[in-house]
Protein backbone atom coordinates (compact mmCIF):
# COMPACT_ATOMS: atom_id res chain seq x y z
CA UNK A 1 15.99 53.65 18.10
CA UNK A 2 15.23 53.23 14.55
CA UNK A 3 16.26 55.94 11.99
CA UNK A 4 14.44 56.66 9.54
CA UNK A 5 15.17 57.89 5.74
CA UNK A 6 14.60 61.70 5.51
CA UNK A 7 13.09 61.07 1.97
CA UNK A 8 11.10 57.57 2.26
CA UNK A 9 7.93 59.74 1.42
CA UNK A 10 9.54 61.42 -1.98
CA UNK A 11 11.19 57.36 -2.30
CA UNK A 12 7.66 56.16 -1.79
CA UNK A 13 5.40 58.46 -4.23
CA UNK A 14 8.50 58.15 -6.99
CA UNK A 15 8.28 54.44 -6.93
CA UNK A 16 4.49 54.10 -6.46
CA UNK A 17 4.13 56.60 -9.69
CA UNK A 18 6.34 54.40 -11.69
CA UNK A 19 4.18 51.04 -10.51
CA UNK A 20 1.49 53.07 -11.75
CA UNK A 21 2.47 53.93 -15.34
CA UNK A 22 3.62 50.28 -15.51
CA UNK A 23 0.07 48.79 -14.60
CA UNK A 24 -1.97 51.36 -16.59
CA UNK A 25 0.18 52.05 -19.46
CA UNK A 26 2.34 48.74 -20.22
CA UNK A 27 1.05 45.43 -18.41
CA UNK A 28 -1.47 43.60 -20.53
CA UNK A 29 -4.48 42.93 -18.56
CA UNK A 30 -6.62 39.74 -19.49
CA UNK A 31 -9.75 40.78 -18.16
CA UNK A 32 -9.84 43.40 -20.74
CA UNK A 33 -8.52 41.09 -23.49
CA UNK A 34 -4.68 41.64 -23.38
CA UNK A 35 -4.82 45.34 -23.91
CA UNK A 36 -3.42 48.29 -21.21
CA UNK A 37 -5.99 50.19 -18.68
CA UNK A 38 -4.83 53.77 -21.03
CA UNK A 39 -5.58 51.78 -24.54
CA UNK A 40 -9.11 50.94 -23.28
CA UNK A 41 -9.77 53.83 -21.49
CA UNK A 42 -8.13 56.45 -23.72
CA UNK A 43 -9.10 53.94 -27.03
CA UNK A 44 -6.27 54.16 -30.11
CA UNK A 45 -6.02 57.97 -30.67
CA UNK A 46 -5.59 58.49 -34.86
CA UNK A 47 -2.50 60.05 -35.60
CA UNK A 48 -3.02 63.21 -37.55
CA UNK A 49 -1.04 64.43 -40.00
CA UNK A 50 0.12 67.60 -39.84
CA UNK A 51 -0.92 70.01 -43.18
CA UNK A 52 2.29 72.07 -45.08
């Protein structure tokens, strides 16, 4: 009989999450002209300053 890990399921959903963030947030896609799925999606968010 085979034994399985008590936590492939947590191993699983940690590793697919991290795939994720890789795809969406650092892999240059060419189909959208080199930028991420979040830049184009999201679009460059201005940084605001914050008043004294």
């Amino acid at each position: 009989m085979k034994r399985m890990r008590r936590n492939h399921g947590a191993t699983f959903k940690a590793k697919a999450a991290r795939y994720l963030t890789f795809y969406n947030q650092q892999r240059p896609h060419r189909a959208i002209d080199g930028h991420t799925p979040d830049r184009v999606y999201w679009g460059a968010r201005p940084t605001q300053s914050v008043a004294a």
